[in-house]
N, C-alpha and C. Protein backbone atom coordinates (compact mmCIF):
# COMPACT_ATOMS: atom_id res chain seq x y z
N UNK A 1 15.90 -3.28 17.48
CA UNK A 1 14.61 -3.34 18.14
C UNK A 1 13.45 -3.24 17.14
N UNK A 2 14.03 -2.28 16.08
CA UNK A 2 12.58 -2.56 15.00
C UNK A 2 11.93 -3.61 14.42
N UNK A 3 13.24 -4.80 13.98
CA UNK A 3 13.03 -6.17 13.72
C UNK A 3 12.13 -6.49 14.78
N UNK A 4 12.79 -6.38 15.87
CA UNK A 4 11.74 -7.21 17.13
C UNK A 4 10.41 -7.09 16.53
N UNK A 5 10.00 -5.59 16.64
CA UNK A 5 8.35 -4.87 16.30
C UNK A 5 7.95 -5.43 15.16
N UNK A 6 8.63 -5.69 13.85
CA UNK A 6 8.23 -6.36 12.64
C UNK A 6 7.86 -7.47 12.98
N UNK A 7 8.58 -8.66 13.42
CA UNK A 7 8.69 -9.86 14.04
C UNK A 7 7.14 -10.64 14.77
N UNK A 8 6.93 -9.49 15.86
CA UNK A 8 5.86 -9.44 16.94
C UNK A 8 4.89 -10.03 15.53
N UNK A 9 4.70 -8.93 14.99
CA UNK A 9 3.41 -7.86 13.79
C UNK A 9 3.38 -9.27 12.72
N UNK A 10 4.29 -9.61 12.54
CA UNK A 10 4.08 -10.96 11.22
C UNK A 10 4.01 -12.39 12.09
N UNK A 11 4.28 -12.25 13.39
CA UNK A 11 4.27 -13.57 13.89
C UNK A 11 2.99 -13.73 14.55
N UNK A 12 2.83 -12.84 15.23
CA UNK A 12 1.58 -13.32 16.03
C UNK A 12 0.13 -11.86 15.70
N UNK A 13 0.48 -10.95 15.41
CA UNK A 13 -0.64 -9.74 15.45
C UNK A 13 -1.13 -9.24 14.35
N UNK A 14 -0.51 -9.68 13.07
CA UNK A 14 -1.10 -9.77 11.79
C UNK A 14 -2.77 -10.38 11.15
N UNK A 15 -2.67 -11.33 11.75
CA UNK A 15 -3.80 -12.29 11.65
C UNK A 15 -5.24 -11.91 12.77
N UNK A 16 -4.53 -10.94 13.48
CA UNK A 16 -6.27 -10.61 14.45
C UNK A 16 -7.27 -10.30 14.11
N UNK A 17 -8.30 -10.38 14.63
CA UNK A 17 -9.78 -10.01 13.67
C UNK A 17 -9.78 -8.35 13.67
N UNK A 18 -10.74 -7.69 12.92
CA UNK A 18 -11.10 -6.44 12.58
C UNK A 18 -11.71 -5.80 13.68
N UNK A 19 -11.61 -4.62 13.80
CA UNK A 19 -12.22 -3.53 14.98
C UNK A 19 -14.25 -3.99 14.87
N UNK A 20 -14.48 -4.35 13.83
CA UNK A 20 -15.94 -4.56 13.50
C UNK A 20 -16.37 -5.70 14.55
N UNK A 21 -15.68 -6.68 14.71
CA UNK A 21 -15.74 -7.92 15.44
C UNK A 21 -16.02 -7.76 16.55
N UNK A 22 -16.83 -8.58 17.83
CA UNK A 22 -17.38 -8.25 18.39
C UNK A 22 -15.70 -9.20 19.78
N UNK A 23 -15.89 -9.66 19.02
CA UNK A 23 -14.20 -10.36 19.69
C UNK A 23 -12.53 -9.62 19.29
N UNK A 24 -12.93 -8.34 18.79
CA UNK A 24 -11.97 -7.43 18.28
C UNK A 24 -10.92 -7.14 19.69
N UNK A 25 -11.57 -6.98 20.27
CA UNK A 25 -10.97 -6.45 22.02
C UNK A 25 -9.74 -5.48 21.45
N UNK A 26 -8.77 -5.71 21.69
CA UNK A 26 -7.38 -4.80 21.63
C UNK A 26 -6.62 -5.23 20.53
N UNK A 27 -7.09 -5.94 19.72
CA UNK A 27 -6.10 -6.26 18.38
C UNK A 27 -6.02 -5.38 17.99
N UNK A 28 -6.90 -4.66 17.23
CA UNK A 28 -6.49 -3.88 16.51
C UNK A 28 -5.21 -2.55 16.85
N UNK A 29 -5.26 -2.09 18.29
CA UNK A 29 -4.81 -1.10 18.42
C UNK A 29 -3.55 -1.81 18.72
N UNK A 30 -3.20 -3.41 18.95
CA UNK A 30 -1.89 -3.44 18.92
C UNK A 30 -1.41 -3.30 17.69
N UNK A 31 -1.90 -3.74 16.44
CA UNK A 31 -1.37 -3.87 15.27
C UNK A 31 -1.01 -3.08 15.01
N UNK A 32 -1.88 -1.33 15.21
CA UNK A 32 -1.24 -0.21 14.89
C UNK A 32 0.08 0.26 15.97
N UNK A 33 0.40 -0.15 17.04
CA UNK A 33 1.26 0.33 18.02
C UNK A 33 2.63 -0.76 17.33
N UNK A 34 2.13 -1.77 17.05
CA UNK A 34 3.85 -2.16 16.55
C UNK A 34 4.03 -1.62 14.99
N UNK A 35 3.08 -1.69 14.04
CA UNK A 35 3.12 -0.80 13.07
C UNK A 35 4.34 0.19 13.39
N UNK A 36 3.53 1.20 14.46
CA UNK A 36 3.94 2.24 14.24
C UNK A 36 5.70 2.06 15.02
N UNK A 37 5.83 1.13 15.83
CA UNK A 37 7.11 0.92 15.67
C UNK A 37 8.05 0.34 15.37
N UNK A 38 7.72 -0.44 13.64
CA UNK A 38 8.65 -0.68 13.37
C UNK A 38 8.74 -0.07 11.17
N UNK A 39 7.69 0.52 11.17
CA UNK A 39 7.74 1.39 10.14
C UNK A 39 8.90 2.62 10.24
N UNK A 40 9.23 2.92 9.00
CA UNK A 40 10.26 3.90 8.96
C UNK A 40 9.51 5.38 9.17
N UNK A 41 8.60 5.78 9.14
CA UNK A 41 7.61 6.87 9.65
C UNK A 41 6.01 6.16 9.73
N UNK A 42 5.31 6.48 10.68
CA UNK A 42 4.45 6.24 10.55
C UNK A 42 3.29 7.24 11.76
N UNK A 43 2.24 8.10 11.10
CA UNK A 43 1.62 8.82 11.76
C UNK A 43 0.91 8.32 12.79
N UNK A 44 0.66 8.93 14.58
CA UNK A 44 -0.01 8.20 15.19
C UNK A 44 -1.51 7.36 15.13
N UNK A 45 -2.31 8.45 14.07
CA UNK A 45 -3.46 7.85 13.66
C UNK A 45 -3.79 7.34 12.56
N UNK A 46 -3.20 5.94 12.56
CA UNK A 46 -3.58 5.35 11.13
C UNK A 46 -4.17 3.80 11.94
N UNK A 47 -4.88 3.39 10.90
CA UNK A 47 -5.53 2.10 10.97
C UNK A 47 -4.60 0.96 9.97
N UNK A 48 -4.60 0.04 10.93
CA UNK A 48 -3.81 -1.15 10.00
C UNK A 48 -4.61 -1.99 10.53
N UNK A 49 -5.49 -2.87 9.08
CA UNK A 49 -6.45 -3.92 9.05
C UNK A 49 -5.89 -5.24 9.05
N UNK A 50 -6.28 -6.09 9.75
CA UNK A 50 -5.90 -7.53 9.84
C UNK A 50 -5.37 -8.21 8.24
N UNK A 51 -4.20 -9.06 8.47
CA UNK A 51 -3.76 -9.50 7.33
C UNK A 51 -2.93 -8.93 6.42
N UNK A 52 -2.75 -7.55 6.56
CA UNK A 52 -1.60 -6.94 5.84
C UNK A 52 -0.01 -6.83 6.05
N UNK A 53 -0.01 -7.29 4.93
CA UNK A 53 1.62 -7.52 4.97
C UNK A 53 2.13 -6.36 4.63
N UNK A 54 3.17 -6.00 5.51
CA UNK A 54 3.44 -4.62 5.10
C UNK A 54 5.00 -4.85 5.55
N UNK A 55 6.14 -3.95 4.83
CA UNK A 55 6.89 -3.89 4.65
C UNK A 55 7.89 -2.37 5.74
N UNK A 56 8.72 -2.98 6.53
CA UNK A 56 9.05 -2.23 7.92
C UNK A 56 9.79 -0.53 7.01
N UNK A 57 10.14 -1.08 5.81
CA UNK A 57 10.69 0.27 4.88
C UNK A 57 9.23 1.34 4.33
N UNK A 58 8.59 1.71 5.16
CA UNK A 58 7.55 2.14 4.08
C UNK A 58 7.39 3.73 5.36
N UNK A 59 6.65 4.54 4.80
CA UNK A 59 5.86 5.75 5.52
C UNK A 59 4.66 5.91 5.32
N UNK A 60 3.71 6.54 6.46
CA UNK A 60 2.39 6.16 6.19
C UNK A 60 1.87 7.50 6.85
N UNK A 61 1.01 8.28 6.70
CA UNK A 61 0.46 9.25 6.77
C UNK A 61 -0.35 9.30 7.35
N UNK A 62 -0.42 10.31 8.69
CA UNK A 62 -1.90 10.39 9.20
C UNK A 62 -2.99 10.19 8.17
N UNK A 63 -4.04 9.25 9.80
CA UNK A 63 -5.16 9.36 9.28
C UNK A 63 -5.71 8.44 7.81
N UNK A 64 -4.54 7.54 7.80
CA UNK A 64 -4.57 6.52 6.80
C UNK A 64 -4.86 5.36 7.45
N UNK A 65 -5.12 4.59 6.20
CA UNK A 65 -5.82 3.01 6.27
C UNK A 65 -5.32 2.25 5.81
N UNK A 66 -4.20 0.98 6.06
CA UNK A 66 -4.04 -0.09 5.30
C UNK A 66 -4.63 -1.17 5.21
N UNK A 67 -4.93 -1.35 3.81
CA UNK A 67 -6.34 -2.46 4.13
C UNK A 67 -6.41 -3.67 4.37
N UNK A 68 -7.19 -4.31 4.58
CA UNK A 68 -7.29 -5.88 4.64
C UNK A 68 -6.61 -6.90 3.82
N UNK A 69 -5.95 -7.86 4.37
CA UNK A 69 -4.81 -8.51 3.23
C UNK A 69 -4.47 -7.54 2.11
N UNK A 70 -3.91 -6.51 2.28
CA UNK A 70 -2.66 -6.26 1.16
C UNK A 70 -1.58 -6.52 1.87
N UNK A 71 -0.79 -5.87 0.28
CA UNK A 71 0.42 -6.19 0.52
C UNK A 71 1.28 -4.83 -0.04
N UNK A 72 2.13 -4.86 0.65
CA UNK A 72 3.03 -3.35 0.87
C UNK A 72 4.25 -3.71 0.71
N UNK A 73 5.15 -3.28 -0.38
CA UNK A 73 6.39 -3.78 -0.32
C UNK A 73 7.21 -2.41 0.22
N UNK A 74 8.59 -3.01 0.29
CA UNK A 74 9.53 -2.02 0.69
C UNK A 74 9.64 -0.46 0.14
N UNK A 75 9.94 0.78 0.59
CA UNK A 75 10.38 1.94 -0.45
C UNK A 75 9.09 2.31 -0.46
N UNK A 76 7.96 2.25 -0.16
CA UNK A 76 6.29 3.21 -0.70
C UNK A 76 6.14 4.30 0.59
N UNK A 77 5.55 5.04 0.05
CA UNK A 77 5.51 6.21 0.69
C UNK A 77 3.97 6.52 0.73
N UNK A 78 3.17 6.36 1.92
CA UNK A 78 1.61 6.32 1.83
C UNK A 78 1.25 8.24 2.31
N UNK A 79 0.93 8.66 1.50
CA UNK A 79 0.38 10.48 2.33
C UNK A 79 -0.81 10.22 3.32
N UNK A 80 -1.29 11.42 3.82
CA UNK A 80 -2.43 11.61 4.45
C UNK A 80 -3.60 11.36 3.81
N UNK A 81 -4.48 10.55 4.93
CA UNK A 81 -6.12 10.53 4.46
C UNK A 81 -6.08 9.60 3.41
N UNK A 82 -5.41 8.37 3.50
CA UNK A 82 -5.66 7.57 2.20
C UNK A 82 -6.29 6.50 2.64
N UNK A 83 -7.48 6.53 1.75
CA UNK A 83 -8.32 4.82 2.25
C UNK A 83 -7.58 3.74 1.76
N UNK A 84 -7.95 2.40 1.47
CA UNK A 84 -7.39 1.79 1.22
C UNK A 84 -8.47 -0.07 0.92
N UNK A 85 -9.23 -0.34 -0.06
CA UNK A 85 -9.62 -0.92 0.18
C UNK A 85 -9.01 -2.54 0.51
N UNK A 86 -9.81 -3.81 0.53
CA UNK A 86 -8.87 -5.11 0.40
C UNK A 86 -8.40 -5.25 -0.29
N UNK A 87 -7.65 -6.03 -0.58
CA UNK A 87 -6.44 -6.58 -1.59
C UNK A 87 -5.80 -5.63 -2.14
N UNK A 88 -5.53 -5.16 -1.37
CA UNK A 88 -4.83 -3.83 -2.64
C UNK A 88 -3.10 -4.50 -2.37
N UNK A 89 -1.78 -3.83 -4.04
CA UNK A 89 -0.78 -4.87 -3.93
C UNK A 89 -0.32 -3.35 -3.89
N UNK A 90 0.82 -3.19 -3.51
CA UNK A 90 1.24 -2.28 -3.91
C UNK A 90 3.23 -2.54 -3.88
N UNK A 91 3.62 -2.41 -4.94
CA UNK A 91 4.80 -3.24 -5.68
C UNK A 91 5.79 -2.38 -5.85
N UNK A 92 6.82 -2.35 -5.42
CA UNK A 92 8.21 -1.30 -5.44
C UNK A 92 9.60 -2.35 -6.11
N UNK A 93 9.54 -3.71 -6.07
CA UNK A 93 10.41 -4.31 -6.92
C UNK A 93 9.30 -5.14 -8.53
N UNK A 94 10.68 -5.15 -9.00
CA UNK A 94 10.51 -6.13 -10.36
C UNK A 94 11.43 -6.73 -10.75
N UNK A 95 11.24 -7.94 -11.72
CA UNK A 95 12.42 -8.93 -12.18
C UNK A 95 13.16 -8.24 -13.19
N UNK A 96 14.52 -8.05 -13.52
CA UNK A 96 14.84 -7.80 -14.32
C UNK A 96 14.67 -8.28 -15.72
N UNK A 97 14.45 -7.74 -16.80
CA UNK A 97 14.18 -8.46 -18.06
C UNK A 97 14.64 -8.03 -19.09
N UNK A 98 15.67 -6.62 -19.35
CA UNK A 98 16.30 -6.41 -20.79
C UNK A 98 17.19 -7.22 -21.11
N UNK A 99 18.07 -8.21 -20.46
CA UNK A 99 18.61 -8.97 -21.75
C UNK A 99 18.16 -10.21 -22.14
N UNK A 100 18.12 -10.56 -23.20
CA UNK A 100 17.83 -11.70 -23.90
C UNK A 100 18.69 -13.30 -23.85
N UNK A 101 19.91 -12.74 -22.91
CA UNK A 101 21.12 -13.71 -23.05
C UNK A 101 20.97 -14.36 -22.20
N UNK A 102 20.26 -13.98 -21.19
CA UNK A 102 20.47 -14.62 -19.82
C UNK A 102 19.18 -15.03 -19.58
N UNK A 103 18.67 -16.06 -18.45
CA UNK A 103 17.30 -16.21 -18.18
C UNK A 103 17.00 -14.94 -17.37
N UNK A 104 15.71 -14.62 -17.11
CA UNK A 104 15.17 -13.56 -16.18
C UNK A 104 15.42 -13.91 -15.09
N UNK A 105 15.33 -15.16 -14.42
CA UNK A 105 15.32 -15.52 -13.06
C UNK A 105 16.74 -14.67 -12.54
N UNK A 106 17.82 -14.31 -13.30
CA UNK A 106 19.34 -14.77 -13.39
C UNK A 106 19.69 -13.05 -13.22
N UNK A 107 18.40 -12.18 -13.66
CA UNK A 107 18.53 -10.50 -14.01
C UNK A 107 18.45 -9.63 -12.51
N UNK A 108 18.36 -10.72 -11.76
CA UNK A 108 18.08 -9.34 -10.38
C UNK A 108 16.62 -8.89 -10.31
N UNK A 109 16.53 -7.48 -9.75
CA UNK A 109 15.42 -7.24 -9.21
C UNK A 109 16.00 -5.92 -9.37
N UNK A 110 14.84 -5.31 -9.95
CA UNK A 110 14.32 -3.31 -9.73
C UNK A 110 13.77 -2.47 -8.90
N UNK A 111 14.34 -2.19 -8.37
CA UNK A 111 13.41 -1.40 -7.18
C UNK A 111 13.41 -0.39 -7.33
N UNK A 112 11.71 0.64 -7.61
CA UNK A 112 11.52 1.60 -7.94
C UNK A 112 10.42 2.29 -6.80
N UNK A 113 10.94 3.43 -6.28
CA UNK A 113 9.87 3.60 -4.96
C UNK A 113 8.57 4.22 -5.69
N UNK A 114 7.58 3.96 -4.98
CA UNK A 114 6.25 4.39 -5.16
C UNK A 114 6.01 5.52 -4.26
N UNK A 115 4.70 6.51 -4.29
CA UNK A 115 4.69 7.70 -3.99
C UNK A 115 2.88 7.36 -3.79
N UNK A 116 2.57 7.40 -3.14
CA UNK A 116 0.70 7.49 -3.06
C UNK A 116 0.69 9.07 -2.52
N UNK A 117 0.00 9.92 -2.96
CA UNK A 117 -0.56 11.39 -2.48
C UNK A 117 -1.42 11.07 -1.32
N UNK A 118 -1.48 12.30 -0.98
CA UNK A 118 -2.83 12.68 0.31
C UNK A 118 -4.04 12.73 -0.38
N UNK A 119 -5.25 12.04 0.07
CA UNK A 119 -7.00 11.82 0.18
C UNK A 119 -7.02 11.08 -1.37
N UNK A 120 -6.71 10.16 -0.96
CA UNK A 120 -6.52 9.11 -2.13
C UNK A 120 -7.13 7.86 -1.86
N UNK A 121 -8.11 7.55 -2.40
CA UNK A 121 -8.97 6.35 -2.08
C UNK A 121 -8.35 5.16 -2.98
N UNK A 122 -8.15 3.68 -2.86
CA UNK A 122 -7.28 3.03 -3.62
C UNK A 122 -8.51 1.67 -3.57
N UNK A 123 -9.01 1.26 -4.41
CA UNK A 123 -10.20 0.10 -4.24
C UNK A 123 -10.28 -0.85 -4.35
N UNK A 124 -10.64 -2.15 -4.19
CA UNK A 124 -10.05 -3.25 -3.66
C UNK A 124 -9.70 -3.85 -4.93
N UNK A 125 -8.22 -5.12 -4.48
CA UNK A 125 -7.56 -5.79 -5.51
C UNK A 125 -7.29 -4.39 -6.51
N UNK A 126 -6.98 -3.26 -6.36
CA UNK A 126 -5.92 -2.49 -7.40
C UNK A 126 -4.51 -3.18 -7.19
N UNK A 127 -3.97 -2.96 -8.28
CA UNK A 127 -2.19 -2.84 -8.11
C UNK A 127 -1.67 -1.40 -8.14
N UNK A 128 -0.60 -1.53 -7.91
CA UNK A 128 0.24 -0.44 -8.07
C UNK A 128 1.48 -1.01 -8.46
N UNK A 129 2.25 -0.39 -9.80
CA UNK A 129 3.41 -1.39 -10.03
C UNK A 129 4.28 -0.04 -9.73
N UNK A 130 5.51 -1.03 -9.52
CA UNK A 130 7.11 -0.18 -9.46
C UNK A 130 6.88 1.34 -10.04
N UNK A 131 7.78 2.38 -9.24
CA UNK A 131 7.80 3.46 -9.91
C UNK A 131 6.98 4.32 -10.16
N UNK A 132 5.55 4.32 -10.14
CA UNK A 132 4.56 5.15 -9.98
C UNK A 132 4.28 6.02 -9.13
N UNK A 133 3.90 7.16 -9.44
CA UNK A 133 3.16 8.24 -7.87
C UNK A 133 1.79 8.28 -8.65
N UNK A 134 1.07 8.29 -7.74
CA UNK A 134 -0.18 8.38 -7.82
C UNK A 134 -0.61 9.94 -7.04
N UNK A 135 -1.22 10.75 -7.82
CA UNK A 135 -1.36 12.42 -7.60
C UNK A 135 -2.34 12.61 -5.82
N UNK A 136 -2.45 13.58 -5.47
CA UNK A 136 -3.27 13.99 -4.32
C UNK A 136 -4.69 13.86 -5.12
N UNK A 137 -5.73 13.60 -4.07
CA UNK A 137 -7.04 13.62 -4.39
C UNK A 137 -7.63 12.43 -5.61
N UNK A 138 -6.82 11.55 -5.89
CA UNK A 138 -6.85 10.70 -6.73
C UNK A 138 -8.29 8.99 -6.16
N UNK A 139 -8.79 8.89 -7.37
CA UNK A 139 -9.39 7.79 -6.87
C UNK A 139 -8.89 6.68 -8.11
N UNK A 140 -9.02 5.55 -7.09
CA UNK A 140 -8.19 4.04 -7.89
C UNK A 140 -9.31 3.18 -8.03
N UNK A 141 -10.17 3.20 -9.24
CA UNK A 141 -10.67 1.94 -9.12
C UNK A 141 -10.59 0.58 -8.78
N UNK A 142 -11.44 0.18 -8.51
CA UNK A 142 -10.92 -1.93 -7.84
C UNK A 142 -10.54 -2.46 -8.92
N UNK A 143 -9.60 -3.31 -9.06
CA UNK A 143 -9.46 -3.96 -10.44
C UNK A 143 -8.59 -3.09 -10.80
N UNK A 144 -7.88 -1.92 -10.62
CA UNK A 144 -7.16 -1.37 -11.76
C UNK A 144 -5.83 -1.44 -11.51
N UNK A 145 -5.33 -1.59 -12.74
CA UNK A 145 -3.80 -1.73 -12.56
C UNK A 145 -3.12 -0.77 -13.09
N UNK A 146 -2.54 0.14 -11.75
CA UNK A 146 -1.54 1.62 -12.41
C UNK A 146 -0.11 1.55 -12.62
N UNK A 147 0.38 1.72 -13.77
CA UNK A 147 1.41 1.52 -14.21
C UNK A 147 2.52 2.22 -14.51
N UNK A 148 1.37 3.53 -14.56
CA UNK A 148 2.07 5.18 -15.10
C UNK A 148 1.64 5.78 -13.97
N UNK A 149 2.31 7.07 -13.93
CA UNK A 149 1.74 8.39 -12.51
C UNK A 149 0.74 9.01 -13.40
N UNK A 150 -0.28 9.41 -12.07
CA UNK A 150 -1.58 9.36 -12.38
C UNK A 150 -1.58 10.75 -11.75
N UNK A 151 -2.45 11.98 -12.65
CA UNK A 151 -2.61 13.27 -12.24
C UNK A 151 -3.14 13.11 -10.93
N UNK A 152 -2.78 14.84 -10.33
CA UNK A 152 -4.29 15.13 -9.40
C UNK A 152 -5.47 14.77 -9.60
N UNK A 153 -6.36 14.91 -8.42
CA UNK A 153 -7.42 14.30 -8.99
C UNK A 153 -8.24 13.45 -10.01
N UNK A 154 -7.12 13.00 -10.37
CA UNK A 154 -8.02 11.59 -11.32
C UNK A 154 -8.84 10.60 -10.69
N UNK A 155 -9.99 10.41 -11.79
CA UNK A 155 -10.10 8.67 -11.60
C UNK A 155 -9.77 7.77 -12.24
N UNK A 156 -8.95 6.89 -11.72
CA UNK A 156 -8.51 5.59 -12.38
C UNK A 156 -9.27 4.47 -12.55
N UNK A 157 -9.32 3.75 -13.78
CA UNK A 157 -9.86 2.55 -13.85
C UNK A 157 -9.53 2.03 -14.86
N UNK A 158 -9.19 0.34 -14.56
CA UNK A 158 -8.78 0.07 -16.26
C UNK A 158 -6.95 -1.49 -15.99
N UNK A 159 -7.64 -2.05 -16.83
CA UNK A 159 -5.88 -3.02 -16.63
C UNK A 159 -5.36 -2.57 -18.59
N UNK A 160 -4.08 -1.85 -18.46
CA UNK A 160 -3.75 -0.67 -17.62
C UNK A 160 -4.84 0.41 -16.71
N UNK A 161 -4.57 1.05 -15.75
CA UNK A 161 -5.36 1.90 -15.21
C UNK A 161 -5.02 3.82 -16.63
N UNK A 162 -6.43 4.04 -16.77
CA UNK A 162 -6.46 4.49 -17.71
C UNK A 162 -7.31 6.30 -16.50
N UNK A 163 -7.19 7.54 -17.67
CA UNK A 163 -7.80 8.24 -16.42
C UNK A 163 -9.64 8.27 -16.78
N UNK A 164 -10.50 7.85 -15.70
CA UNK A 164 -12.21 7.73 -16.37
C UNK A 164 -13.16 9.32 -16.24
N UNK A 165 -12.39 10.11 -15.68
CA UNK A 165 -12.99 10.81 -15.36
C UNK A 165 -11.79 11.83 -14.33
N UNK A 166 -11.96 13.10 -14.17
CA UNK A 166 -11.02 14.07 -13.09
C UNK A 166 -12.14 14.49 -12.40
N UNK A 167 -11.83 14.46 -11.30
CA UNK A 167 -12.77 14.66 -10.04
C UNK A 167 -13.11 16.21 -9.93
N UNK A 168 -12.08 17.20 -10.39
CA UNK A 168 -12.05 18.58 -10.21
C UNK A 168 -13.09 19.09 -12.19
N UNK A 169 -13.23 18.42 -12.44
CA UNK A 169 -14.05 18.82 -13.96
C UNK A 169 -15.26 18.67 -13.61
N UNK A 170 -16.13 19.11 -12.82
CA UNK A 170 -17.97 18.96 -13.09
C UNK A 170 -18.08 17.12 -13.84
């Protein structure tokens, strides 16, 4: 039955306009009602924005936001209170690439779960690659690409995402 709910959500309720829209009517709150049933946890109050592809393996935390066209792969784990601006990618596989003998196409795929903390703002077009947690209270600049786990309260910014500043330092 969860497939069904995935199914619905990528076939027809993905693409509805935004709660802002004056033609919004009930999209939005379906998107979050099949969301929420066909995600592997998902808190009753979260917002899921038109266009996001999101992945039925994931958990999502009260009071969260998935944003406008991203993309959510399998294995991520979203905490509480996380914004989320557009484009954000957020990436739990990769191509394999240590040997030299073989082509890459030929290496498989890595799948490394991701971890987002609680009150974590993430800003538009960031990545998030394989394997990363990103700390509680953390902010993600737009544009940045995190590669490594990123303290508490940091700010990120930077391709690599680098730390610009800690939110808890004056």
């Amino acid at each position: 039955m969860r497939y069904l709910w995935y199914f619905l959500y990528i076939a027809a309720f993905r693409y509805t306009p935004e709660r802002y829209r004056p033609y919004a009517l009930f999209f939005p709150a379906i998107r979050k009602f099949l969301v929420r049933r066909f995600a592997t946890h998902a808190a009753q109050n979260i917002v899921v924005k038109s266009w996001a592809d999101i992945s039925p393996n994931i958990q999502i935390g009260s009071r969260s936001e998935i944003g406008t066209r991203c993309l959510i792969q399998a294995n991520v784990r979203i905490g509480k209170d996380v914004m989320m601006g557009p484009d954000v990618k957020i990436y739990s596989r990769n191509h394999g690439h240590d040997r030299i003998d073989i082509p890459m196409i030929d290496q498989g795929q890595i799948e490394k779960a991701v971890v987002i903390g609680d009150d974590v703002w993430l800003g538009a077009n960031c990545l998030i690659m394989p394997g990363v947690r990103i700390g509680n209270h953390c902010i993600i600049a737009a544009g940045a690409v995190v590669t490594k786990d990123t303290p508490d309260y940091a700010i990120m910014g930077g391709a690599p995402a680098k730390v610009v500043k800690m939110r808890n330092e004056g």
